[in-house]
PDB file of N, CA and C in Angstrom:
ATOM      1  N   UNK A   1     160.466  45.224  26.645  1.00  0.00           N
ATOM      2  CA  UNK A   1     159.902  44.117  25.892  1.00  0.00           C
ATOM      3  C   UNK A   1     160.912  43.699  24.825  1.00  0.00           C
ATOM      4  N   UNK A   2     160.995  42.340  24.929  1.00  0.00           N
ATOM      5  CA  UNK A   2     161.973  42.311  24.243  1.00  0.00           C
ATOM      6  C   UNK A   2     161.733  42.095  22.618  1.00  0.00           C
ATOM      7  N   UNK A   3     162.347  41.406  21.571  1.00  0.00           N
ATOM      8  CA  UNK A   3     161.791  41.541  20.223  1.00  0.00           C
ATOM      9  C   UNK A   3     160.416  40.260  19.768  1.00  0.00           C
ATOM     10  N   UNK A   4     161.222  39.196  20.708  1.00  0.00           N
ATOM     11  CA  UNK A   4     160.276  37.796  20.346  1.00  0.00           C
ATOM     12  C   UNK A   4     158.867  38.599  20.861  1.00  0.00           C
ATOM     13  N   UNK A   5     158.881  38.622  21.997  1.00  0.00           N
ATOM     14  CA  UNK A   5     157.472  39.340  22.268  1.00  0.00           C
ATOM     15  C   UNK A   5     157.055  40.300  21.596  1.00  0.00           C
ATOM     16  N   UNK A   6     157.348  41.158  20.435  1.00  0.00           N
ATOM     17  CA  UNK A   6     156.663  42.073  19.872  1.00  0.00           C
ATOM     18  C   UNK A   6     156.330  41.316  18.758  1.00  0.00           C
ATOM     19  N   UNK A   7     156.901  40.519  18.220  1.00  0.00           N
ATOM     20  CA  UNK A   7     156.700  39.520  16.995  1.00  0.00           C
ATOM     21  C   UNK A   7     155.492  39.332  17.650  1.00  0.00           C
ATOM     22  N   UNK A   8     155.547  38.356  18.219  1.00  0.00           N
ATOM     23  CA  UNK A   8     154.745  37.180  19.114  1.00  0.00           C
ATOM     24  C   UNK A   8     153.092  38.029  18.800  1.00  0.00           C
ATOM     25  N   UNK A   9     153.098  39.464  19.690  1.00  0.00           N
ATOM     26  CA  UNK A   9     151.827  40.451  19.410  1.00  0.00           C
ATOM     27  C   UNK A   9     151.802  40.778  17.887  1.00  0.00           C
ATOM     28  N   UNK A  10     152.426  40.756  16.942  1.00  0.00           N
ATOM     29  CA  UNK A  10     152.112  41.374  15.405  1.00  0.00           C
ATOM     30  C   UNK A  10     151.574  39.964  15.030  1.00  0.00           C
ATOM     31  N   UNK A  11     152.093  38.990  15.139  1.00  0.00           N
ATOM     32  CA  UNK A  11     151.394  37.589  14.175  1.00  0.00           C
ATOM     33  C   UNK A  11     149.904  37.383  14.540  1.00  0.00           C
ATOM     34  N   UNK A  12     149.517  37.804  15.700  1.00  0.00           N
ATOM     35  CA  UNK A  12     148.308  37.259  16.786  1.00  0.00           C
ATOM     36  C   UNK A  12     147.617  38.121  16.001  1.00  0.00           C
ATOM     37  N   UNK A  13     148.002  39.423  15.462  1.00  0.00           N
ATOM     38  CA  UNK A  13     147.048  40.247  14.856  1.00  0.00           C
ATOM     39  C   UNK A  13     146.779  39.317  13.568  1.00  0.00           C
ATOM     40  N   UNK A  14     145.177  39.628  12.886  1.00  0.00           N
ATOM     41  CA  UNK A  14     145.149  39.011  11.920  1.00  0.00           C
ATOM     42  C   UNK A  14     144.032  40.197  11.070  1.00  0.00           C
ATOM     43  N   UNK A  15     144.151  40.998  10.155  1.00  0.00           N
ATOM     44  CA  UNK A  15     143.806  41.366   8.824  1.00  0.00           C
ATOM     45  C   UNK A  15     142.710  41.191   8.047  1.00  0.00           C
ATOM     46  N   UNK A  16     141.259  40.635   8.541  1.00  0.00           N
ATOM     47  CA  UNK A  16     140.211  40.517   7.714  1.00  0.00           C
ATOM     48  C   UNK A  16     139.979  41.542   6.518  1.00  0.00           C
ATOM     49  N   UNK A  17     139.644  40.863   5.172  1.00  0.00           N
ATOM     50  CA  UNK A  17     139.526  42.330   4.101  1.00  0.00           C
ATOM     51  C   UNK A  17     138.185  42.053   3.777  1.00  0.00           C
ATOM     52  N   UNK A  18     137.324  42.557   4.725  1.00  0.00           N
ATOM     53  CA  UNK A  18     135.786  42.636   4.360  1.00  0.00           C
ATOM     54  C   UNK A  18     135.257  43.152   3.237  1.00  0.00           C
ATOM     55  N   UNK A  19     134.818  42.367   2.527  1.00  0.00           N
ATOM     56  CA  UNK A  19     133.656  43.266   1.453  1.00  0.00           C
ATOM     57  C   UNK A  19     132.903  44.850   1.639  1.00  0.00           C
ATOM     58  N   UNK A  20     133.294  45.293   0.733  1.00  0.00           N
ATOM     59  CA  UNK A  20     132.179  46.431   0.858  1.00  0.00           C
ATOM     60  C   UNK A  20     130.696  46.358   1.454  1.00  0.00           C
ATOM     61  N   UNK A  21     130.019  46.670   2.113  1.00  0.00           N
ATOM     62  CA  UNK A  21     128.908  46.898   2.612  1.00  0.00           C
ATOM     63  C   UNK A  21     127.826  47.152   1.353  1.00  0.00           C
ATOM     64  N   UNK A  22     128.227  47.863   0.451  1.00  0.00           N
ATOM     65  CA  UNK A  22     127.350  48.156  -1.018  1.00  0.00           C
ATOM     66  C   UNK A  22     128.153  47.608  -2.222  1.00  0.00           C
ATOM     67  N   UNK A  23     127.774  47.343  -2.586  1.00  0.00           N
ATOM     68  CA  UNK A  23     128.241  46.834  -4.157  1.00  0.00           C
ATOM     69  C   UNK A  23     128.112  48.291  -5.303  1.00  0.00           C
ATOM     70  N   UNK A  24     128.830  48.080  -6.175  1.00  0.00           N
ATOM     71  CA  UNK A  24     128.643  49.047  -7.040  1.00  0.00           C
ATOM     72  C   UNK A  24     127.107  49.106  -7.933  1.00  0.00           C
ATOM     73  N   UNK A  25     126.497  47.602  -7.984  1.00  0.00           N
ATOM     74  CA  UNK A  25     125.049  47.614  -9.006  1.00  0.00           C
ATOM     75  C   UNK A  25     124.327  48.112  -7.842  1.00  0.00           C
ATOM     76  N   UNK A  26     124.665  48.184  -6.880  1.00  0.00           N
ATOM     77  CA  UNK A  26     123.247  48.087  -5.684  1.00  0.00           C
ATOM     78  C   UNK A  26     122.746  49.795  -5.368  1.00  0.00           C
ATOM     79  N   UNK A  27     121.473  49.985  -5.382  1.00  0.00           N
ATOM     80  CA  UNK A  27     120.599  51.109  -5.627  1.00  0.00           C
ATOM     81  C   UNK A  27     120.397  51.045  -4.183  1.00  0.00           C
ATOM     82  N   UNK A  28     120.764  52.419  -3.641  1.00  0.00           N
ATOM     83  CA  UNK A  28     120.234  52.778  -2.440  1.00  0.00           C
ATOM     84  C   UNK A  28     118.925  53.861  -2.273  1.00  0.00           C
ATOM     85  N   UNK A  29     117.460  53.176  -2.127  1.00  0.00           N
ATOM     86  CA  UNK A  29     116.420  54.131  -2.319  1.00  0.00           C
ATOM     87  C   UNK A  29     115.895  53.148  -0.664  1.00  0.00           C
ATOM     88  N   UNK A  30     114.744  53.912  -0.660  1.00  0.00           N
ATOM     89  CA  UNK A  30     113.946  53.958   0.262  1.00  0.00           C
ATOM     90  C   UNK A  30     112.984  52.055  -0.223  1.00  0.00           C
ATOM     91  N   UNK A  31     112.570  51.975  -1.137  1.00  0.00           N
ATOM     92  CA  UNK A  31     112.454  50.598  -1.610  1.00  0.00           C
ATOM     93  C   UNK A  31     112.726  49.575  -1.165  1.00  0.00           C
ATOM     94  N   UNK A  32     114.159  49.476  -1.640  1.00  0.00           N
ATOM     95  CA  UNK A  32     115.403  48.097  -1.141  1.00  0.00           C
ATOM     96  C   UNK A  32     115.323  48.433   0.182  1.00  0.00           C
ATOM     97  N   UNK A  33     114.691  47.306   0.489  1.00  0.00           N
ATOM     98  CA  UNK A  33     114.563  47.089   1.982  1.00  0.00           C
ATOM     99  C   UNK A  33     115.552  45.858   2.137  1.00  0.00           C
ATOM    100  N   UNK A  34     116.081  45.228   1.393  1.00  0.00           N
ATOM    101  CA  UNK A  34     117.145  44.488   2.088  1.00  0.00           C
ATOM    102  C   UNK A  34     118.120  45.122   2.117  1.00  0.00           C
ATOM    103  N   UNK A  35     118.520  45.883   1.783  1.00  0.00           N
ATOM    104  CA  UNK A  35     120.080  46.599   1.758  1.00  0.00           C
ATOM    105  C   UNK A  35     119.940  48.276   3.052  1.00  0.00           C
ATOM    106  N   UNK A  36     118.651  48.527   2.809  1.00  0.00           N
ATOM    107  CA  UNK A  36     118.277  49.248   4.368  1.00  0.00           C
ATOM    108  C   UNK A  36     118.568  48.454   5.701  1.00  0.00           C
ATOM    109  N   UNK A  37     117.959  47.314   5.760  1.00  0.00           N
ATOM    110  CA  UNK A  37     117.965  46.749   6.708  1.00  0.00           C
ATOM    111  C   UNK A  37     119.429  46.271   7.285  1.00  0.00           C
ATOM    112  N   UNK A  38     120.159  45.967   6.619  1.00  0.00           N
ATOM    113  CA  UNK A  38     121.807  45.697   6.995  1.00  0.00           C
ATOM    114  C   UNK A  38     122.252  47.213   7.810  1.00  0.00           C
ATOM    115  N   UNK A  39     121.473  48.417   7.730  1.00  0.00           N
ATOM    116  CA  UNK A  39     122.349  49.505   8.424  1.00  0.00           C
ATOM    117  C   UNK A  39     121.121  49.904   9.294  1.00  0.00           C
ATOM    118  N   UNK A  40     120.133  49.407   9.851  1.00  0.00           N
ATOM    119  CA  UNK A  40     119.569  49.200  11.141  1.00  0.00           C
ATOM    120  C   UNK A  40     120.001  48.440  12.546  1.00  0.00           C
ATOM    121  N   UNK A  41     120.100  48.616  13.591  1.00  0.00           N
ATOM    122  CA  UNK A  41     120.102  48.041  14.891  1.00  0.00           C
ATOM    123  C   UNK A  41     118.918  47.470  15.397  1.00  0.00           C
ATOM    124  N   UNK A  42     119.276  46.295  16.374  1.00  0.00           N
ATOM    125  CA  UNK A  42     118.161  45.260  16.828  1.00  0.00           C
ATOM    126  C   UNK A  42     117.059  46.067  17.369  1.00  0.00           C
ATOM    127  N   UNK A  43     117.769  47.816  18.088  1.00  0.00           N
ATOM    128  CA  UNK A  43     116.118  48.975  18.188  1.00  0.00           C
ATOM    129  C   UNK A  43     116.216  49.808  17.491  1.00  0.00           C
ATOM    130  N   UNK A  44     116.236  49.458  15.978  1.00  0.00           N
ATOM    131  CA  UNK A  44     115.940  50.834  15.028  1.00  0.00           C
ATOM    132  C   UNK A  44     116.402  51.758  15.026  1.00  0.00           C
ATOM    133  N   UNK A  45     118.043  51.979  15.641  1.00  0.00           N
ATOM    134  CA  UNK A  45     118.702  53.143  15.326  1.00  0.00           C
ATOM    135  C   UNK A  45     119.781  52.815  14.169  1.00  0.00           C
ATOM    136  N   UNK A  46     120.158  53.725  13.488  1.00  0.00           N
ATOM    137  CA  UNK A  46     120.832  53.932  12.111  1.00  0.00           C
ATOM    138  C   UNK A  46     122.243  53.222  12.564  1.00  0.00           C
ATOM    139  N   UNK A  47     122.690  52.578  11.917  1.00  0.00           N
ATOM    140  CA  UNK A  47     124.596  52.230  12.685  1.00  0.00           C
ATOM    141  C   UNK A  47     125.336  53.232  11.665  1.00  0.00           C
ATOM    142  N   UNK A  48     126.388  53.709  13.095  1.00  0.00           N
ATOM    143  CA  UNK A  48     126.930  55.176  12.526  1.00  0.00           C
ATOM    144  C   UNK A  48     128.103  54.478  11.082  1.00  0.00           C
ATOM    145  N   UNK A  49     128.706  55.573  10.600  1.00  0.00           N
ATOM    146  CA  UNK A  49     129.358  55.423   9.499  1.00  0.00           C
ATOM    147  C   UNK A  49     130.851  53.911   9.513  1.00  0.00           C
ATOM    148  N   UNK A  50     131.134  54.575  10.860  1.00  0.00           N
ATOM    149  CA  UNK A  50     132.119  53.804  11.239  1.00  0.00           C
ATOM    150  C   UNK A  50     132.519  52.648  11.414  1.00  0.00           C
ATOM    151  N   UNK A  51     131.290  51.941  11.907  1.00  0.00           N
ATOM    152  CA  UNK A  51     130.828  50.506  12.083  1.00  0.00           C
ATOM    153  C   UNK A  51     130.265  50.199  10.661  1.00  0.00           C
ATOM    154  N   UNK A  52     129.885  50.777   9.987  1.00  0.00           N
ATOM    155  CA  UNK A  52     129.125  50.315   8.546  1.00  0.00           C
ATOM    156  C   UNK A  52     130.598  50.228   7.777  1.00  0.00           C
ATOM    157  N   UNK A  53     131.437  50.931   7.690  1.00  0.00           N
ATOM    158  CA  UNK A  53     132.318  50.697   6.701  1.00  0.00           C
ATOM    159  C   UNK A  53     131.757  51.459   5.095  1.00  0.00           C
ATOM    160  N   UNK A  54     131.132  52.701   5.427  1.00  0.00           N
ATOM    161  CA  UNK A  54     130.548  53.404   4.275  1.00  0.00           C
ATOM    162  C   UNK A  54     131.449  54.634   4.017  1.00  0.00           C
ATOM    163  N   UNK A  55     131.276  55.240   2.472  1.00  0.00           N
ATOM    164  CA  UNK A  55     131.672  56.641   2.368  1.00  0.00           C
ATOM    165  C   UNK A  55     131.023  57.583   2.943  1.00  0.00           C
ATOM    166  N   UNK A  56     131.385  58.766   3.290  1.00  0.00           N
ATOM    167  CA  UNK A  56     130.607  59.494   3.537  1.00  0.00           C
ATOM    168  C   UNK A  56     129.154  60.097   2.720  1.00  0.00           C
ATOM    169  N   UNK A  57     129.020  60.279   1.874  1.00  0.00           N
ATOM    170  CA  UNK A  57     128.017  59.892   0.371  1.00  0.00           C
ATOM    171  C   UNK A  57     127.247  58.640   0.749  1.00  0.00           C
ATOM    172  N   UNK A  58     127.921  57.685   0.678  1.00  0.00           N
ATOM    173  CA  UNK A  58     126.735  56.644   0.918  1.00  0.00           C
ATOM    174  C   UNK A  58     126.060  56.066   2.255  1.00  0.00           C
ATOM    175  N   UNK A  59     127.139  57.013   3.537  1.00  0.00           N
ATOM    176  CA  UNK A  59     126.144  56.957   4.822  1.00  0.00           C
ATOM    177  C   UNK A  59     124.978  58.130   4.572  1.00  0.00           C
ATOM    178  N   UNK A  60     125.331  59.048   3.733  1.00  0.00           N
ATOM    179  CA  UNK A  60     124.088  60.474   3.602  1.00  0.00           C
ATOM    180  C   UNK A  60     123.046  59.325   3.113  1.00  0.00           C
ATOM    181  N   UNK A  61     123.417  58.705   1.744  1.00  0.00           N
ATOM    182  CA  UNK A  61     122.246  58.131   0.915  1.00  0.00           C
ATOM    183  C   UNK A  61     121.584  56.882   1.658  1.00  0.00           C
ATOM    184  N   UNK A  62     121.498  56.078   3.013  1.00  0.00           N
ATOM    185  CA  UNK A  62     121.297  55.328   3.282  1.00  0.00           C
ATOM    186  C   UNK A  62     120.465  56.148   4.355  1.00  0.00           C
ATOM    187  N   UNK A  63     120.809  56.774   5.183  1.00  0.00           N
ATOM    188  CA  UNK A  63     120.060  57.520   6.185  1.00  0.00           C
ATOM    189  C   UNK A  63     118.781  58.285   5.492  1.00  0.00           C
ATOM    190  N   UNK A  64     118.664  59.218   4.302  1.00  0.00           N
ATOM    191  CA  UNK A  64     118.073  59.408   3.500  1.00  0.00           C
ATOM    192  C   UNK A  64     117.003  58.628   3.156  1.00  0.00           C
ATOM    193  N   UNK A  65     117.046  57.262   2.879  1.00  0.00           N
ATOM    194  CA  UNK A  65     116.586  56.539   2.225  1.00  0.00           C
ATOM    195  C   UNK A  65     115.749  56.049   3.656  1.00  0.00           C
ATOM    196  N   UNK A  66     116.281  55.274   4.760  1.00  0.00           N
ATOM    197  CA  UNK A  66     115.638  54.823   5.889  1.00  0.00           C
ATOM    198  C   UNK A  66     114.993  55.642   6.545  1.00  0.00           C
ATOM    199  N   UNK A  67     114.841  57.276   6.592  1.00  0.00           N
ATOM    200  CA  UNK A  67     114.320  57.977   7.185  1.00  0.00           C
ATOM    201  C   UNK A  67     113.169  58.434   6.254  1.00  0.00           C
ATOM    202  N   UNK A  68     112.737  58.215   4.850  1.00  0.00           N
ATOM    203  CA  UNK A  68     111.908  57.974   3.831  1.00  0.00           C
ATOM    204  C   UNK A  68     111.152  56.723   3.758  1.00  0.00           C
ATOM    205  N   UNK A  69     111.689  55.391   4.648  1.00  0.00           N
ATOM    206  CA  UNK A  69     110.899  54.412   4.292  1.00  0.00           C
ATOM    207  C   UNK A  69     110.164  54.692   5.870  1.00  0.00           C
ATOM    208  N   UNK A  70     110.926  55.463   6.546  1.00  0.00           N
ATOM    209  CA  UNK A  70     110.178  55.425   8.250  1.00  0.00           C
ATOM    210  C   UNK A  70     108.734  56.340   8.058  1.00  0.00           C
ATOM    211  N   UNK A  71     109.141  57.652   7.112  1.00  0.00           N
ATOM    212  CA  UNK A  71     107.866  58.036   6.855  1.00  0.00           C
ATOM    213  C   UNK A  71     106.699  57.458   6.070  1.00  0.00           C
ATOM    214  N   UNK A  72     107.251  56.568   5.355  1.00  0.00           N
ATOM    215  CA  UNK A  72     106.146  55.608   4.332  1.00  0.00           C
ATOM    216  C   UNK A  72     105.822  54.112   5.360  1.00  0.00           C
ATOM    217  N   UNK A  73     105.674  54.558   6.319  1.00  0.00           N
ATOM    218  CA  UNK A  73     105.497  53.116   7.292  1.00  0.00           C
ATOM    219  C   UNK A  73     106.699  51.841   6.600  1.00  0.00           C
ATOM    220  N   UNK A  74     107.122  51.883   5.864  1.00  0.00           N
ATOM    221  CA  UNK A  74     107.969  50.686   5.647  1.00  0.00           C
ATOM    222  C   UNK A  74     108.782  50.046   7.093  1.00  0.00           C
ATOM    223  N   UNK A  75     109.477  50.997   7.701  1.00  0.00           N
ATOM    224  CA  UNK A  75     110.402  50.808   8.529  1.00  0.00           C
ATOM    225  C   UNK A  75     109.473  51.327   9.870  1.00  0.00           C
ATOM    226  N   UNK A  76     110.163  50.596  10.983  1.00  0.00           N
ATOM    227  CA  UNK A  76     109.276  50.823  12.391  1.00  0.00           C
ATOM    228  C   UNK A  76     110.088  52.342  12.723  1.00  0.00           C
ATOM    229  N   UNK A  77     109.949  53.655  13.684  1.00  0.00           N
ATOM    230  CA  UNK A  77     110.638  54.221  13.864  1.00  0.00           C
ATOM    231  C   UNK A  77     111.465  53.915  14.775  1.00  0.00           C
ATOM    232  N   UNK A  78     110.966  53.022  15.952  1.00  0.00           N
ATOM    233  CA  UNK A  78     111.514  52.354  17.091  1.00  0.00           C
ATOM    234  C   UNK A  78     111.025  50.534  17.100  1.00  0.00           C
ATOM    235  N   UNK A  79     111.830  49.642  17.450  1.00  0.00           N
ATOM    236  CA  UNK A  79     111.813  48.202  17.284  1.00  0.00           C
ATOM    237  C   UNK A  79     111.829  47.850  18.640  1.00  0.00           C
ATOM    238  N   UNK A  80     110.673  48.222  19.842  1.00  0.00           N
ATOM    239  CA  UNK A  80     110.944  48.028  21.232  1.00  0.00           C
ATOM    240  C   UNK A  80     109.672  47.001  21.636  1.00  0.00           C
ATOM    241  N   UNK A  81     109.605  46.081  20.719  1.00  0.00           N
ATOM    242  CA  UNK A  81     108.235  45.527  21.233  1.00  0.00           C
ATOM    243  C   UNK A  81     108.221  44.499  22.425  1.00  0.00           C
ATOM    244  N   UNK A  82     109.518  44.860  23.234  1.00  0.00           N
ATOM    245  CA  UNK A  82     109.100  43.748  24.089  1.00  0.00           C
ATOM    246  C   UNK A  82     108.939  44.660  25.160  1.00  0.00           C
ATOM    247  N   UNK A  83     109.017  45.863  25.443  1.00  0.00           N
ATOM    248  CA  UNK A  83     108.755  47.108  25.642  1.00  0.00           C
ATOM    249  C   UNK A  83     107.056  47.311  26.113  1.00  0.00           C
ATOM    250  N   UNK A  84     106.370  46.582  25.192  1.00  0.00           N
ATOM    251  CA  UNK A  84     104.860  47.405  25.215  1.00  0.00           C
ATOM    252  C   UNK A  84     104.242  45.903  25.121  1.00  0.00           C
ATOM    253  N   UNK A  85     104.915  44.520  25.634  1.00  0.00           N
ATOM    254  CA  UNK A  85     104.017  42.990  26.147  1.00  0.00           C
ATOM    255  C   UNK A  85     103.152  43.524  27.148  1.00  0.00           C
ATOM    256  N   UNK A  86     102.271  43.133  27.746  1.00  0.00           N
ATOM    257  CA  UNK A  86     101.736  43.083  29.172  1.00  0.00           C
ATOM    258  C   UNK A  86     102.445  42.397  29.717  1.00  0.00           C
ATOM    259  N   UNK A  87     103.033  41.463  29.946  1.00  0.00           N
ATOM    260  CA  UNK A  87     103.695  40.802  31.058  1.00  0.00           C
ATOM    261  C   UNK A  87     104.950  41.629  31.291  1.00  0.00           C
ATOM    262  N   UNK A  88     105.461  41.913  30.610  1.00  0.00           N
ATOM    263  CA  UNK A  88     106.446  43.158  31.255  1.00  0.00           C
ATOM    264  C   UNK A  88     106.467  44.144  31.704  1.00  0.00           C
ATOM    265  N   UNK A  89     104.865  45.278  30.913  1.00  0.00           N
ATOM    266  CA  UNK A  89     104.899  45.959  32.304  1.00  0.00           C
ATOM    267  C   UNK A  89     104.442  45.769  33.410  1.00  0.00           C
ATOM    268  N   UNK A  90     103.504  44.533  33.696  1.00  0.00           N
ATOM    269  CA  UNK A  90     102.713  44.125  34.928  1.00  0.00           C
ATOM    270  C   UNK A  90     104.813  43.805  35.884  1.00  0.00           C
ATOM    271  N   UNK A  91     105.454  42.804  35.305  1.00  0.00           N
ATOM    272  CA  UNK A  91     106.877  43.058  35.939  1.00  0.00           C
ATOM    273  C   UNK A  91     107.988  44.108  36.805  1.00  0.00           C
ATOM    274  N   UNK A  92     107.619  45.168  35.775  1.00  0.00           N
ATOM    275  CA  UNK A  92     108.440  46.134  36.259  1.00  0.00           C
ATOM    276  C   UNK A  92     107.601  47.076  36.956  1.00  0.00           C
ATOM    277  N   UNK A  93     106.240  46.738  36.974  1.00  0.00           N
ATOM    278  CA  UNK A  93     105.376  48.036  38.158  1.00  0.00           C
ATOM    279  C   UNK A  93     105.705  47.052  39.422  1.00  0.00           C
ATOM    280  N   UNK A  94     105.495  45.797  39.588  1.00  0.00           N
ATOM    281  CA  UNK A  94     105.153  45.281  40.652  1.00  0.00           C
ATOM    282  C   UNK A  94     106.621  44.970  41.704  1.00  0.00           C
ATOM    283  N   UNK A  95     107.885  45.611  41.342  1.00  0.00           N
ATOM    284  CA  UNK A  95     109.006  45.647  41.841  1.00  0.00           C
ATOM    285  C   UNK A  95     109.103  46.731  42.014  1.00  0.00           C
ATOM    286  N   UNK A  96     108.178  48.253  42.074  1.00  0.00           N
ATOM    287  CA  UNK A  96     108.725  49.085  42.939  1.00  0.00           C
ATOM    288  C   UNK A  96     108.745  49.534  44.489  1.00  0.00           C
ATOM    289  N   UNK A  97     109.852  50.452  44.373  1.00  0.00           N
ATOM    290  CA  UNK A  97     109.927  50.334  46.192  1.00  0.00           C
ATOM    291  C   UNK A  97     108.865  51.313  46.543  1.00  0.00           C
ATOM    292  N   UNK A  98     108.721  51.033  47.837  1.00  0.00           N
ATOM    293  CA  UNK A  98     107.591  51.897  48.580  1.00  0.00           C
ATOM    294  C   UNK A  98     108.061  52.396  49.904  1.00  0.00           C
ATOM    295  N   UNK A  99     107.956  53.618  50.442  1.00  0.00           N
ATOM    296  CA  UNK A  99     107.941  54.244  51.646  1.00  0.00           C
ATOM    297  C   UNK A  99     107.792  53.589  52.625  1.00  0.00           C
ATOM    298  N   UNK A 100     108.643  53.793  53.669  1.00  0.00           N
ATOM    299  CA  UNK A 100     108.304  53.034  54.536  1.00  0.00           C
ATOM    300  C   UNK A 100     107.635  54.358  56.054  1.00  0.00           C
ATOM    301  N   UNK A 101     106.213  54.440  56.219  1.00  0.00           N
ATOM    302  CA  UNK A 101     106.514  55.636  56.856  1.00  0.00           C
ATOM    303  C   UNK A 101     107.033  55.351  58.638  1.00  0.00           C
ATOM    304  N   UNK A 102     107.349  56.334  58.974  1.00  0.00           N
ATOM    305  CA  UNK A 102     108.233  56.420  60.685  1.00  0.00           C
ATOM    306  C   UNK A 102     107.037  56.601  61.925  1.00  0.00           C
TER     307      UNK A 102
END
């Protein structure tokens, strides 16, 4: 490879400097449900540290906190409600296979 082409791949890269995920005023309790809710998934699992962009300290204090609002009903434990419609399970019973006997 020659040099233009390695240029060519370093410029294409580009550097976003995202904001912190928490602010320094911001209180992480079981409460603040808006600042819980940013480290939930579309089915109610926790997003790991990595993808959050947290310290290790403040992924403890956020998990802490959401697994405190799950016991105070605040938070659903699972977010699968399209899961438990009737028209979906009448869907997925009525597509199974059946024996064919010999």
């Amino acid at each position: 490879m020659n040099k233009s082409k390695r240029l060519s791949l370093k410029s294409k890269r580009s550097f976003r400097r995202r904001l912190p995920p928490i602010q320094s005023g911001d209180q992480i309790d079981y409460r603040n449900m808006s600042l819980i809710s940013r480290f939930i998934s579309e089915q109610g699992k926790i997003i790991s540290r990595r993808v959050n962009r947290l310290t290790l300290k403040q992924q403890r204090l956020v998990t802490i906190a959401i697994k405190q609002a799950r016991i105070l009903s605040s938070l659903p434990f699972l977010n699968n409600e399209k899961q438990f419609e009737k028209g979906e399970l009448v869907a997925r019973t009525t597509g199974l296979r059946t024996r064919k006997k010999k």
